[in-house]
Protein backbone atom coordinates (compact mmCIF):
# COMPACT_ATOMS: atom_id res chain seq x y z
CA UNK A 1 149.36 50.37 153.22
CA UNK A 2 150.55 51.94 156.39
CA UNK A 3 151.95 55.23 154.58
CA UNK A 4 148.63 55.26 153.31
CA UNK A 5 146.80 54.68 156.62
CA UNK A 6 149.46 57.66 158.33
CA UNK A 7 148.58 60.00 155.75
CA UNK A 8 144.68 59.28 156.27
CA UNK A 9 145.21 60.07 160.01
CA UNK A 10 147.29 63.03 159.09
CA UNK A 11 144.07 64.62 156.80
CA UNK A 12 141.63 64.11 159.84
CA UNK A 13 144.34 65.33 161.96
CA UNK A 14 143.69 69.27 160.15
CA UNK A 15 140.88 68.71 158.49
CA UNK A 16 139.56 72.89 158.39
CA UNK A 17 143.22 73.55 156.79
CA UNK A 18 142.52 70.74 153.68
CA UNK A 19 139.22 71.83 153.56
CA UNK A 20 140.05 75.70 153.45
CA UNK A 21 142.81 74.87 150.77
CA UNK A 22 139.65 72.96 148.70
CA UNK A 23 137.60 75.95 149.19
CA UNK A 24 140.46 78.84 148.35
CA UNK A 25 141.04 76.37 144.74
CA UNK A 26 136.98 76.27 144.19
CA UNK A 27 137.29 79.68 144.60
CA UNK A 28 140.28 80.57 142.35
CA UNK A 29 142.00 81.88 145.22
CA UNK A 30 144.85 80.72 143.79
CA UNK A 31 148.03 82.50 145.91
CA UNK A 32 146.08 81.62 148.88
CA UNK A 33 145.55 78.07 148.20
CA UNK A 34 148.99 77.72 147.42
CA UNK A 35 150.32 79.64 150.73
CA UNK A 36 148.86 76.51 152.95
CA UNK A 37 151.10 74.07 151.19
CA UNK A 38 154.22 74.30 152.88
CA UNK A 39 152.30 73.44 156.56
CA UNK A 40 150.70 70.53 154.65
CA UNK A 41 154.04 69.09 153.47
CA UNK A 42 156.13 69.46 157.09
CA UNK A 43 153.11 67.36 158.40
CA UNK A 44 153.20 64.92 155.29
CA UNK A 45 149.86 65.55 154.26
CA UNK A 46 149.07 64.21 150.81
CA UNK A 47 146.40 66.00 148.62
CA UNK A 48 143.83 63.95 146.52
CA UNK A 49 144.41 64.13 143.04
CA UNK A 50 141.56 66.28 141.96
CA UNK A 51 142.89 68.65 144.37
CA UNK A 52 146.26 69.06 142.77
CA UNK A 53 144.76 69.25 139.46
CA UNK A 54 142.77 71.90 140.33
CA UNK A 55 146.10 73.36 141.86
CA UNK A 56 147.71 73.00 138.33
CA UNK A 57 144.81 73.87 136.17
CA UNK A 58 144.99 77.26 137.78
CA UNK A 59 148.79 77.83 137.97
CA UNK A 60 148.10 77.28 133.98
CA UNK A 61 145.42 79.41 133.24
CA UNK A 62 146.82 82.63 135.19
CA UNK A 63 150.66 81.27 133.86
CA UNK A 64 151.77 81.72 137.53
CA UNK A 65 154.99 78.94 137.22
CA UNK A 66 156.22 80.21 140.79
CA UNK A 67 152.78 79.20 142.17
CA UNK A 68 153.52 75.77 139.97
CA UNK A 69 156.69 74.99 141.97
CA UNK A 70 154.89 74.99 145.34
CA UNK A 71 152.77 72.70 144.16
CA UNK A 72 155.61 70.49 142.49
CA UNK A 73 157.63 70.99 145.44
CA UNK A 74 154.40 70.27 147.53
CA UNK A 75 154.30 66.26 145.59
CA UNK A 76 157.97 65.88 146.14
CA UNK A 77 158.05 66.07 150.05
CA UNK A 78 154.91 64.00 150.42
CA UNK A 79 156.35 61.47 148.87
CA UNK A 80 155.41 61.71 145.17
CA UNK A 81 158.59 62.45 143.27
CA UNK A 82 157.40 60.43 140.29
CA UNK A 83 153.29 61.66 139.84
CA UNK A 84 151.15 59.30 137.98
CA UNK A 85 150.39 59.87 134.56
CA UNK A 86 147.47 62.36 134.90
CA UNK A 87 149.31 64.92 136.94
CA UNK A 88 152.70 64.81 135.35
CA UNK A 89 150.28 65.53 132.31
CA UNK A 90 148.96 68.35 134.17
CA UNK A 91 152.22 69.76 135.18
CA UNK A 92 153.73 69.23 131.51
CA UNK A 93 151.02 71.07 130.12
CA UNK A 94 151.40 73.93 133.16
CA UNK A 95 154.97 74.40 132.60
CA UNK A 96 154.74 74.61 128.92
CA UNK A 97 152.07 77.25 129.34
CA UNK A 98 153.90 79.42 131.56
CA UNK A 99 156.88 79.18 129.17
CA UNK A 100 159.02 77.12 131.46
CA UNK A 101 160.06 74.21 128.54
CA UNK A 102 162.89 72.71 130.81
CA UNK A 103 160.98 71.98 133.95
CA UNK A 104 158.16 70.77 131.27
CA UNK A 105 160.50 68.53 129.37
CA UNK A 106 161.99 67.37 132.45
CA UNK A 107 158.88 65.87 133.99
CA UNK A 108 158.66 64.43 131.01
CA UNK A 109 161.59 62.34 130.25
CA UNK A 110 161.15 60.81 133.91
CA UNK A 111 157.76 59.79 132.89
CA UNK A 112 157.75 56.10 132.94
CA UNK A 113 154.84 55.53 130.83
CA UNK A 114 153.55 58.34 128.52
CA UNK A 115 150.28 58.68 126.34
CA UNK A 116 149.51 60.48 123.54
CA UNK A 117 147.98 63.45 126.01
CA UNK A 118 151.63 63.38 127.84
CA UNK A 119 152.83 64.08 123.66
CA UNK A 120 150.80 66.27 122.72
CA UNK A 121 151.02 68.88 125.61
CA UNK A 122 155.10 68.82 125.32
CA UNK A 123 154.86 69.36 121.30
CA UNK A 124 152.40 72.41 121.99
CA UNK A 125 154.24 73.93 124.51
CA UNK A 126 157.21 73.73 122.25
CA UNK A 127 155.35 75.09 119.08
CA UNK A 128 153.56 77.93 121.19
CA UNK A 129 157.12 78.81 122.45
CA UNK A 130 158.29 79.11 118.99
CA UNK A 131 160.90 76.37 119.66
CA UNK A 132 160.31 74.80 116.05
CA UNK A 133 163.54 72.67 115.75
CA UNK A 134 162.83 71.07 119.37
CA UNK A 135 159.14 70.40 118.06
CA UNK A 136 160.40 68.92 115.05
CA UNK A 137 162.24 66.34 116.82
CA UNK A 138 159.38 65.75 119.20
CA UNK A 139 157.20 65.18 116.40
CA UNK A 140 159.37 62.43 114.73
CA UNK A 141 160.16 60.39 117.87
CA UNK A 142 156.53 60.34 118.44
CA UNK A 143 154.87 56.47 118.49
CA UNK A 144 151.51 57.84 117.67
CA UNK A 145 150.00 61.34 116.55
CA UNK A 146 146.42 62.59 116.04
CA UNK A 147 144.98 65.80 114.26
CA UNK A 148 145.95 67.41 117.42
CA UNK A 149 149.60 67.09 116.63
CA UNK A 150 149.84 67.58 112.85
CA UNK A 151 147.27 71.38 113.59
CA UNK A 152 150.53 72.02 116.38
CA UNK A 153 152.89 71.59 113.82
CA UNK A 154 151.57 72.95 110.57
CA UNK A 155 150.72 76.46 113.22
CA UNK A 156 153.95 76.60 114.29
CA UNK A 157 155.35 76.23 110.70
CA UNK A 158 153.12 79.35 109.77
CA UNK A 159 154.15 81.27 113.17
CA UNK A 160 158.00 80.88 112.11
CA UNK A 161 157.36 81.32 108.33
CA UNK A 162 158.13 77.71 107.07
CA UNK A 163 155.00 77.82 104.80
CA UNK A 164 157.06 75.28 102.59
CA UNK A 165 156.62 72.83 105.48
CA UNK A 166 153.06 73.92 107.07
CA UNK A 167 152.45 73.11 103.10
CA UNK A 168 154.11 69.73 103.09
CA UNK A 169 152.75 68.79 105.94
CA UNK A 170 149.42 69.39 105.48
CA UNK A 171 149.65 67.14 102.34
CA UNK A 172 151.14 64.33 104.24
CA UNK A 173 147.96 64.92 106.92
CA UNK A 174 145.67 64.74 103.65
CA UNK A 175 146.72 61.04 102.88
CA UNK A 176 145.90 59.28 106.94
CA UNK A 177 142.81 58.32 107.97
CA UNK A 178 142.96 60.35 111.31
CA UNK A 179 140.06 62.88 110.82
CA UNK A 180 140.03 66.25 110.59
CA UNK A 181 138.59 69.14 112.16
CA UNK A 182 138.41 72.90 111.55
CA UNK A 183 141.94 73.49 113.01
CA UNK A 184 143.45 71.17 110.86
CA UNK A 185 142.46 73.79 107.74
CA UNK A 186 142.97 76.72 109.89
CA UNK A 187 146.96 76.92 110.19
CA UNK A 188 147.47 76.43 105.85
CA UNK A 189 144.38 78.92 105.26
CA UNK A 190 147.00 81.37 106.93
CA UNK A 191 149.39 80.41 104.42
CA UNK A 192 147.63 81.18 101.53
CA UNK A 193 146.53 84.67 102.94
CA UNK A 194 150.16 85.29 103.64
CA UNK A 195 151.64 83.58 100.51
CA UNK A 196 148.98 84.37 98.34
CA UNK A 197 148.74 81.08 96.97
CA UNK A 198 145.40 80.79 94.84
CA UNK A 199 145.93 76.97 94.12
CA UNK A 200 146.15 75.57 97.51
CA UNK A 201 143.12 78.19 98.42
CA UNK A 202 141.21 76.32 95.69
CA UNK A 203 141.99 72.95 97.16
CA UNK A 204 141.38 73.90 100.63
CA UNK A 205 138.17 75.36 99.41
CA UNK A 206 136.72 71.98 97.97
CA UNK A 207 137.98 69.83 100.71
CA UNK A 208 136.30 72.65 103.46
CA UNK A 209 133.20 71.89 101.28
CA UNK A 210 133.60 67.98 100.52
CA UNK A 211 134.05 67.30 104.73
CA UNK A 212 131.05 69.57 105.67
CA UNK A 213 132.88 72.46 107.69
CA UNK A 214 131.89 75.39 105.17
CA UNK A 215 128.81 75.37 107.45
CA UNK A 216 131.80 76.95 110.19
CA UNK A 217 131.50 80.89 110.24
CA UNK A 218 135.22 81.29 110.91
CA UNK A 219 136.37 79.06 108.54
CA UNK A 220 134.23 80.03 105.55
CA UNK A 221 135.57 83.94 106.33
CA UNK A 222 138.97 82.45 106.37
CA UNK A 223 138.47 80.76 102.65
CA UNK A 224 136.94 84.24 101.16
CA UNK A 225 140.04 85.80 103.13
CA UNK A 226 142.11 83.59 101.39
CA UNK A 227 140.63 85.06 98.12
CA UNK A 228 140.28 88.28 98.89
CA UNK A 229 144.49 88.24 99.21
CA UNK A 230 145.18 86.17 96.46
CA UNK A 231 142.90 89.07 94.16
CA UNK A 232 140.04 86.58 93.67
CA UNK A 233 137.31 88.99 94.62
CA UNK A 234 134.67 87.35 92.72
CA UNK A 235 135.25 83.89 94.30
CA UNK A 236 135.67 85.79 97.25
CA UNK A 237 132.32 87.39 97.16
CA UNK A 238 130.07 84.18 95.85
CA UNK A 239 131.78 82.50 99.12
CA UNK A 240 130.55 85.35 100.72
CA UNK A 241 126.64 85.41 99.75
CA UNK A 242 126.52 81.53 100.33
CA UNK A 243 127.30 82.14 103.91
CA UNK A 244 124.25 81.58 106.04
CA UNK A 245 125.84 83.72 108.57
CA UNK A 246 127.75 86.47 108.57
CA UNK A 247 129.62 87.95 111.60
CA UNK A 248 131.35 91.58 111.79
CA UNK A 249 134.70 89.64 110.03
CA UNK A 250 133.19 88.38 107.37
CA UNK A 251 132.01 91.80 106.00
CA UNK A 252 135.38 93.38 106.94
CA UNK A 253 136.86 90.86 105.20
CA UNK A 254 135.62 91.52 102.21
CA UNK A 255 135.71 95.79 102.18
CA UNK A 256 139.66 94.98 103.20
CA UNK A 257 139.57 92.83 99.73
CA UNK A 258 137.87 95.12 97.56
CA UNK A 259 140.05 98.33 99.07
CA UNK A 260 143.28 95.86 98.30
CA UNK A 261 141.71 95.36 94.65
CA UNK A 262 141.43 99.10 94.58
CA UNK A 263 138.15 98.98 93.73
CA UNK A 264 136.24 101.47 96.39
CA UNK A 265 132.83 101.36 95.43
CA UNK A 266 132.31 98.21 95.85
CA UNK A 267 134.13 98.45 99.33
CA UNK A 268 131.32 101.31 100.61
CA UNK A 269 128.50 99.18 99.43
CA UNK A 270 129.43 96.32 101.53
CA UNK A 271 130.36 98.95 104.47
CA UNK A 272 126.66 100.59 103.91
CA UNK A 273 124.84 97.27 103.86
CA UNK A 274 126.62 95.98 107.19
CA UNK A 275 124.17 94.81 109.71
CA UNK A 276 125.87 96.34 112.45
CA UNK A 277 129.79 98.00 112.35
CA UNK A 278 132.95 98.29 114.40
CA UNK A 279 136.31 100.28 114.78
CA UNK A 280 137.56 97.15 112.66
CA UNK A 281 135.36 98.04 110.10
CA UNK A 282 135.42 101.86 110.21
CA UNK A 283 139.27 101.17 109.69
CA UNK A 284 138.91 98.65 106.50
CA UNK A 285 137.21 101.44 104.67
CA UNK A 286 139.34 104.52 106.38
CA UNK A 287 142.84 102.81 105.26
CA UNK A 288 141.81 101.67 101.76
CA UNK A 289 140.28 105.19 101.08
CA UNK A 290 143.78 106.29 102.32
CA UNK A 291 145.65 103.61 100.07
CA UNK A 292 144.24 104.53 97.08
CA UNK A 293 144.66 108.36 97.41
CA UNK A 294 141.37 109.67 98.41
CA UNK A 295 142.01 111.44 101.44
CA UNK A 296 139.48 113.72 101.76
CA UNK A 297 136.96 110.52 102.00
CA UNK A 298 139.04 108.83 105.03
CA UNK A 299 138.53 112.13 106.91
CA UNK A 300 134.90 112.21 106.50
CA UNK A 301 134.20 108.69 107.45
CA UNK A 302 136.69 109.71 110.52
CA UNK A 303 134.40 112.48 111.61
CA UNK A 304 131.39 110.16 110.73
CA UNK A 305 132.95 107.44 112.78
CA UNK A 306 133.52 109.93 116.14
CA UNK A 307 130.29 111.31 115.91
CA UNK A 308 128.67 107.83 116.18
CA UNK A 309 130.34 107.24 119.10
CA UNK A 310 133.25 104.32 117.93
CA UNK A 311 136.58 104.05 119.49
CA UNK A 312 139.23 104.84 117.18
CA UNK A 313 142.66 102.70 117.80
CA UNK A 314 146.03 103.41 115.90
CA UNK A 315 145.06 101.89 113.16
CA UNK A 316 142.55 104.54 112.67
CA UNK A 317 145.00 107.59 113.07
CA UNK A 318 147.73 106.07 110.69
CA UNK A 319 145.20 106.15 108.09
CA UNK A 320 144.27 109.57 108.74
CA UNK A 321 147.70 110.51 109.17
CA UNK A 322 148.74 108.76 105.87
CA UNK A 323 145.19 110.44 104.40
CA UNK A 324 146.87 114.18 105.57
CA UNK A 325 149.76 113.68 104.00
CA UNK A 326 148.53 112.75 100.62
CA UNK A 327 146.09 115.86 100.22
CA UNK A 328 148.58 117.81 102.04
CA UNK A 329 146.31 118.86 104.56
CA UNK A 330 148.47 119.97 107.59
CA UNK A 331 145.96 122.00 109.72
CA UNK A 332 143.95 118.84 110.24
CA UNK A 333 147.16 116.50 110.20
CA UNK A 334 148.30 118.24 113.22
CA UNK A 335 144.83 118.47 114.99
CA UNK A 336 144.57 114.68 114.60
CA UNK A 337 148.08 114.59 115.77
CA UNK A 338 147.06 116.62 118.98
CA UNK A 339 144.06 114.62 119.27
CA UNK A 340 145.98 111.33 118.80
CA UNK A 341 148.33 112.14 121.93
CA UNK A 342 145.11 113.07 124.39
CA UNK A 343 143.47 110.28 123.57
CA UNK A 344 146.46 107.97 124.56
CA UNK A 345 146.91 106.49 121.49
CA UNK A 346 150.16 104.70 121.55
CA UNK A 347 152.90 105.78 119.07
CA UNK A 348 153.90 102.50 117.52
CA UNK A 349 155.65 101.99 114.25
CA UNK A 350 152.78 102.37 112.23
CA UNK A 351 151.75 105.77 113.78
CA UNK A 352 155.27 107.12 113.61
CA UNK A 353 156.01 106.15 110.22
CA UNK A 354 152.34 107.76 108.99
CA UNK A 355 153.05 110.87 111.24
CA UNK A 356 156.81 111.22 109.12
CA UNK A 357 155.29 110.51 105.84
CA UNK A 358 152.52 113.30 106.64
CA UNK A 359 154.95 115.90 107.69
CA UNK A 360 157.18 115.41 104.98
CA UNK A 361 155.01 115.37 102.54
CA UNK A 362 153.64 118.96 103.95
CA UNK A 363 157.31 119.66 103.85
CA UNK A 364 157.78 120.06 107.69
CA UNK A 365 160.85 118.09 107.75
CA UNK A 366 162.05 119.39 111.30
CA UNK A 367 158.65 117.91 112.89
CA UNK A 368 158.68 114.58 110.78
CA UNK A 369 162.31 114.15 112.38
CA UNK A 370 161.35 115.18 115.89
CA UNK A 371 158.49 112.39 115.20
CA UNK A 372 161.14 110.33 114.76
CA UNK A 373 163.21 110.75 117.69
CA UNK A 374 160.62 110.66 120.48
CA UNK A 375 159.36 107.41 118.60
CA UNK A 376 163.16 105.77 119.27
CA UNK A 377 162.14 106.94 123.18
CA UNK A 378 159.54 105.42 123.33
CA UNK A 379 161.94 102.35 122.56
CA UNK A 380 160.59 101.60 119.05
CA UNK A 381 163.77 100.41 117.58
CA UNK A 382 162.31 99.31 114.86
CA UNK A 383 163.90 99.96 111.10
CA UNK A 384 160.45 101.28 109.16
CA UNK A 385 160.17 104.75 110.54
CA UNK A 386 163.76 105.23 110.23
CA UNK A 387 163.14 103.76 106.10
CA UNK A 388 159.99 106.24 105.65
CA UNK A 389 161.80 109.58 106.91
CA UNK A 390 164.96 108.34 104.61
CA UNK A 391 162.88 107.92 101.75
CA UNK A 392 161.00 111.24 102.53
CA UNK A 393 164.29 113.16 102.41
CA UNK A 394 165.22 111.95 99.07
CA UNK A 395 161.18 112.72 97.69
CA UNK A 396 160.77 115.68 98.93
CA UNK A 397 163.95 117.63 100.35
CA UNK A 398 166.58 119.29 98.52
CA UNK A 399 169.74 118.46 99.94
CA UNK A 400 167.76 114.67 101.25
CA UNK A 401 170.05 112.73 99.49
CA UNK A 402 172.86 113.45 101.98
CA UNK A 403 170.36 114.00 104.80
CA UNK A 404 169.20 110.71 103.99
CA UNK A 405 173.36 109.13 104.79
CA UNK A 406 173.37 111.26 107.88
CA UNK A 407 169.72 109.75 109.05
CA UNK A 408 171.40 105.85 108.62
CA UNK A 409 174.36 106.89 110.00
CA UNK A 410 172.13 107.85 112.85
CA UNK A 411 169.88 104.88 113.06
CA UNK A 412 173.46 102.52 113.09
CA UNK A 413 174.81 104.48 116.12
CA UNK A 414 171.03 103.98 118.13
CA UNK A 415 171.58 100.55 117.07
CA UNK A 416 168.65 99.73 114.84
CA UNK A 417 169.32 97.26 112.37
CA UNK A 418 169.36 97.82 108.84
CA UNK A 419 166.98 95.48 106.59
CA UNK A 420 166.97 94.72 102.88
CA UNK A 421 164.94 97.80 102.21
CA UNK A 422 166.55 99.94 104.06
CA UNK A 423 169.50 100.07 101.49
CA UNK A 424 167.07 100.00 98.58
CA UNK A 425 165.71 103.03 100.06
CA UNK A 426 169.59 104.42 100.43
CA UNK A 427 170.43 103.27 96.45
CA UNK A 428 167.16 104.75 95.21
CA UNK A 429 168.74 108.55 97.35
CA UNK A 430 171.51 108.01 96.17
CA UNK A 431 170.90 107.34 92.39
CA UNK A 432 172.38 110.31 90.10
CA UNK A 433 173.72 111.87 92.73
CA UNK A 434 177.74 111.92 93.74
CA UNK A 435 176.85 110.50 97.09
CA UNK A 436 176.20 107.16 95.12
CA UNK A 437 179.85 105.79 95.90
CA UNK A 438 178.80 106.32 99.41
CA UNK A 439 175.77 104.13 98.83
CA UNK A 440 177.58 101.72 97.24
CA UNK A 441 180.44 101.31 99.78
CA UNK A 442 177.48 100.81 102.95
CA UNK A 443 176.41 98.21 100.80
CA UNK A 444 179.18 96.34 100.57
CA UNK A 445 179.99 96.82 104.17
């Protein structure tokens, strides 16, 4: 009673510096808010609650965790080493979203009583952070879960590529009685897209329908998704018409599943009846005309597409690069190339690798390799581009079966690391050739 009576006097005592500290948080002022702590604590001024939450809230949302010790340093000095439940539940869930798991798991094993909120924000903060094993334990010890933690867990299966588990566990979710919502079908939709798994699409499909969330734009365009990758393009497209509404994803959607199924016609119709288009869009059609050898069409829509005034992305130029290099058109290939550069367009792995395959395919080997070496520059150290002008050599050069050795040899001294296909790329340069042994011993090694 008389701490709290002393801290009461202490408030009044500066009340324009708690009140400017309440106005800099309403404000989102956060560094400034957070600068007038350490004059509040050498006076032993204690914060309301709300206040502090605020605090937190905002450390969260701009993932500032040195901001987030002030403020836990601020509650230890005045007196609150142990918070009450609902802000150590703040700071659990601050420190798990700026990525700081210990000082997170550490308020929370001196919590002395813990709800399912206090559970929930430590299992997401270890399934954001990719920590899958620590979740996994988390999730076992826990006395109660709701659909909150099974979605965290069957997402972070997906994220690490457990879709055996995200698979298994959505099963065991099936058979409680603790509700669903769209989350819940969101994480195993993603397996099925990448799996390709038509059954469980099926089954997710009638139990979307049976609970009422088809209604859900995002979920009904991840079910024809679903399709459209397994090869299901006419369950794909009846999901498709039955949608009351359609956003810009659901119609790209569906031209990425028709170009996938090779079937281009049907691809442009959907693009020509959109509603209203984007670079997402623009790039379904451009890369599937590209995919299926039709070059010349990829370039048009390109020019069609910058004359309309859309922002083009890398995406966009890979295609065309990739389009180039099929109908061996150089002259434009290096104008896009030109173009690609003033525009800023970053040179990631998928631009580099389409800008080798174009130039080798024109045969301009000495570019496609200088491609290659301001990519590693740029720090891409990344295996593909290295695979593509390997597998280049041996298409298209004469001597590229050795050339091919000497670029691995290269890639292992830059310190890129090798993958499966990179030595199926190496056998298939190798084959009939008397640098085969060679192939055969980097194998092994």
């Amino acid at each position: 009673r008389r701490s709290t009576d002393m801290t009461a006097r202490k408030t009044r005592k500066y009340p324009c510096l708690v009140q400017k500290l309440f106005d800099l948080t309403c404000r989102r002022r956060l560094r400034d808010a957070v600068d007038i702590l350490p004059l509040l604590s050498r006076n032993g001024i204690r914060l309301k609650s709300r206040v502090i939450a605020s605090l937190i809230r905002q450390c969260a949302d701009e993932k500032s965790v040195d901001s987030g010790n002030l403020v836990g340093l601020h509650l230890k000095l005045t007196g609150r080493k142990r918070c009450d439940l609902f802000l150590s539940n703040h700071l659990i869930f601050m420190y798990a979203k700026c990525g700081d798991l210990v000082k997170a798991r550490e308020v929370f094993d001196k919590m002395p009583v813990r709800n399912l909120y206090s559970w929930n924000n430590m299992l997401s903060g270890y399934c954001n952070s990719g920590m899958i094993k620590a979740a996994v334990r988390l999730f076992d010890r826990m006395p109660g879960r709701n659909f909150l933690s099974w979605n965290a867990m069957v997402t972070a299966y997906v994220r690490c590529g457990w879709f055996d588990e995200a698979v298994k566990l959505y099963m065991e979710l099936r058979k409680l009685d603790i509700g669903f919502n769209e989350y819940s079908f969101a994480g195993v939709l993603s397996v099925c897209v990448k799996l390709k798994e038509l059954w469980l699409t099926k089954q997710l499909h009638c139990q979307v329908l049976v609970v009422g969330f088809l209604s859900n734009m995002i979920l009904s365009s991840s079910v024809t998704d679903a399709y459209s990758k397994c090869g299901e393009m006419g369950d794909a497209r009846r999901l498709f018409d039955d949608m009351k509404k359609r956003d810009t994803v659901a119609w790209t959607i569906l031209i990425s599943g028709y170009s996938q199924a090779a079937d281009m016609t049907s691809a442009q119709e959907i693009f020509d009846a959109m509603p209203k288009r984007n670079t997402f869009s623009w790039n379904a059609l451009i890369g599937g005309y590209s995919r299926n050898g039709k070059g010349d069409h990829s370039l048009e829509l390109f020019s069609q597409m910058m004359m309309l005034g859309f922002e083009s992305d890398e995406f966009t130029y890979s295609s065309c690069f990739l389009a180039c290099g099929t109908t061996a058109f150089l002259e434009i290939g290096r104008q896009l190339h030109t173009r690609a550069i003033t525009s800023g367009i970053r040179p990631n792995v998928a631009v580099v690798s389409s800008l080798i395959r174009m130039y080798s395919s024109c045969r301009r080997f000495d570019i496609a390799k200088r491609v290659l070496t301001n990519g590693n520059r740029h720090r891409q150290h990344h295996v593909l581009p290295w695979n593509t002008m390997m597998a280049a050599l041996s298409d298209h050069h004469g001597n590229g079966k050795r050339l091919a050795l000497r670029i691995f040899f290269e890639m292992l001294s830059l310190g890129v690391e090798p993958e499966a296909d990179t030595f199926i790329v190496l056998f298939d340069a190798c084959r009939g050739s008397s640098v085969l042994v060679e192939g055969i011993r980097l194998f092994e090694s």
